[in-house]
C-alpha atoms as a PDB file:
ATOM      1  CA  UNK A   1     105.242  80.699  98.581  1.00  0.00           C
ATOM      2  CA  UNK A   2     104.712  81.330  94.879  1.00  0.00           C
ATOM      3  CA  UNK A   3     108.278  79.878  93.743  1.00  0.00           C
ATOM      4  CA  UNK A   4     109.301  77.059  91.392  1.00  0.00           C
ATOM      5  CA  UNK A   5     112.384  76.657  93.885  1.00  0.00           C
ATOM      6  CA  UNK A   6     110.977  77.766  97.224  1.00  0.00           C
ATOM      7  CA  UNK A   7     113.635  78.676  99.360  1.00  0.00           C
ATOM      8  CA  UNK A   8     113.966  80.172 102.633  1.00  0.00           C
ATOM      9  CA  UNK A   9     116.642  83.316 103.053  1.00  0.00           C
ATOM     10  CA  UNK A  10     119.059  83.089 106.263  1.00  0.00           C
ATOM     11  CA  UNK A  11     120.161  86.885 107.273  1.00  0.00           C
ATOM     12  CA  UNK A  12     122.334  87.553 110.266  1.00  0.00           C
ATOM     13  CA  UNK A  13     120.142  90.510 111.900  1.00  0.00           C
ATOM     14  CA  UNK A  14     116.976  92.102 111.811  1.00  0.00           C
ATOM     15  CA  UNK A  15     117.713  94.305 109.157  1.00  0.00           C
ATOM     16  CA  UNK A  16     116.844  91.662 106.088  1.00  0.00           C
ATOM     17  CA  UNK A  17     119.356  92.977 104.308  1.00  0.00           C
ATOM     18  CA  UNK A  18     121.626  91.112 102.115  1.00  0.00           C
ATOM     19  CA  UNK A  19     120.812  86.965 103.347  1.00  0.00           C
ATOM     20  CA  UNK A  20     124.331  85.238 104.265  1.00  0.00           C
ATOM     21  CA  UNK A  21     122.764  81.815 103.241  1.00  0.00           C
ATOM     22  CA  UNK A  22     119.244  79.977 102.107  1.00  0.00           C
ATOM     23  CA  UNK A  23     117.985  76.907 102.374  1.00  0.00           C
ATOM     24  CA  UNK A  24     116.515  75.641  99.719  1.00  0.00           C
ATOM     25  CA  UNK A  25     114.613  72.024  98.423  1.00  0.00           C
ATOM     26  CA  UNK A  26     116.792  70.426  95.997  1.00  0.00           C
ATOM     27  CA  UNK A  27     115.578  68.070  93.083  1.00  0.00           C
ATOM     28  CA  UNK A  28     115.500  65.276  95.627  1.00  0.00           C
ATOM     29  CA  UNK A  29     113.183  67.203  97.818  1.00  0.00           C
ATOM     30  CA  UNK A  30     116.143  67.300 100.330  1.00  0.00           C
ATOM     31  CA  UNK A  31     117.507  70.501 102.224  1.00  0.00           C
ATOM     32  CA  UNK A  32     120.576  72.555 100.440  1.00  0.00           C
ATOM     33  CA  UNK A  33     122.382  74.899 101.834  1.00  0.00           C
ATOM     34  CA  UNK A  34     123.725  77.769  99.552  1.00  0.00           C
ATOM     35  CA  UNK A  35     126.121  79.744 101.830  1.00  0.00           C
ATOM     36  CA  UNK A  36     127.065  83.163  99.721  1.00  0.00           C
ATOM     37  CA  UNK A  37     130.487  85.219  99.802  1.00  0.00           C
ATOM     38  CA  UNK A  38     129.814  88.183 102.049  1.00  0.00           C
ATOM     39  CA  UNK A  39     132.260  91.161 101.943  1.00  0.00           C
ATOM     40  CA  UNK A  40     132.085  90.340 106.429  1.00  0.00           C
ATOM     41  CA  UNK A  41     132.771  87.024 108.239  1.00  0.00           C
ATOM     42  CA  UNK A  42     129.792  85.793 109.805  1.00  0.00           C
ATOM     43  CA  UNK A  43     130.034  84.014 112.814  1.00  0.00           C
ATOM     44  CA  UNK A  44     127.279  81.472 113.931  1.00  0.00           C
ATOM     45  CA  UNK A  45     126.933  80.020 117.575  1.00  0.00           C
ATOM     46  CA  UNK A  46     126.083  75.852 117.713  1.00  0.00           C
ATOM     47  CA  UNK A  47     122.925  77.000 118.528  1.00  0.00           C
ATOM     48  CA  UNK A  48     122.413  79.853 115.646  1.00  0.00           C
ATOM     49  CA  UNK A  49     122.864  76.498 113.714  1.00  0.00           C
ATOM     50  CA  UNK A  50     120.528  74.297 115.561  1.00  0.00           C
ATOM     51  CA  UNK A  51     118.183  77.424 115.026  1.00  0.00           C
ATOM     52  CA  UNK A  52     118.823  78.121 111.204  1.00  0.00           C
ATOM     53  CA  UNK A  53     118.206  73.847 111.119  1.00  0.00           C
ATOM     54  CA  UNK A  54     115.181  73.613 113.183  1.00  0.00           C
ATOM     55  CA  UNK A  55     113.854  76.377 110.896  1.00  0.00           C
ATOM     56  CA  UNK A  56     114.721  74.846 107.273  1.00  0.00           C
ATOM     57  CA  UNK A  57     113.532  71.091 108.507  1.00  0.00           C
ATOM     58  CA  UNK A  58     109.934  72.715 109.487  1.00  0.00           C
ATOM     59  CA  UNK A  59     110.137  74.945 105.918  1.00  0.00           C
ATOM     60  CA  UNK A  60     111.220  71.812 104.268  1.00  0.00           C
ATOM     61  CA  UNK A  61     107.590  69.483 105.404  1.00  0.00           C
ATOM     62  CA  UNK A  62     105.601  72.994 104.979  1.00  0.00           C
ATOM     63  CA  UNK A  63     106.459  72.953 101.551  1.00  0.00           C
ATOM     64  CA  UNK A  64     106.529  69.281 100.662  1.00  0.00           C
ATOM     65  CA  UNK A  65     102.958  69.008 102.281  1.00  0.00           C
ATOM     66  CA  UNK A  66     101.918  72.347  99.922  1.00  0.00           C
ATOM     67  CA  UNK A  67     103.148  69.809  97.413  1.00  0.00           C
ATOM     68  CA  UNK A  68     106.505  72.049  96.688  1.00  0.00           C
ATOM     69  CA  UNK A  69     107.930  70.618  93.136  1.00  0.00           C
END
């Protein structure tokens, strides 16, 4: 990741278009969550959300072991 503020984008499909949310590595070197206004709802399942966590907390250590500012 060649960022200053990795992040990772959250889309609802396969398409990649247009992410719903990211997570992201705040100044703390904690997850954040920016959830952005969509012109649809989007509806996540407990699990989606287990999912989209599982995913960030495993970005998250990637990133602080590459030594992510």
């Amino acid at each position: 990741m060649n960022s200053i503020q990795p992040y990772l984008c959250i889309y609802q499909d396969d398409t990649k278009d247009n992410p719903f949310m990211e997570a992201g590595i705040s100044q703390d070197k904690l997850l954040q969550y920016t959830i952005y206004a969509n012109d649809a709802d989007v509806k996540l399942s407990a699990a989606d959300w287990m999912l989209i966590q599982t995913k960030a907390m495993d970005f998250l250590s990637k990133e602080l072991a590459n030594g992510a500012d």
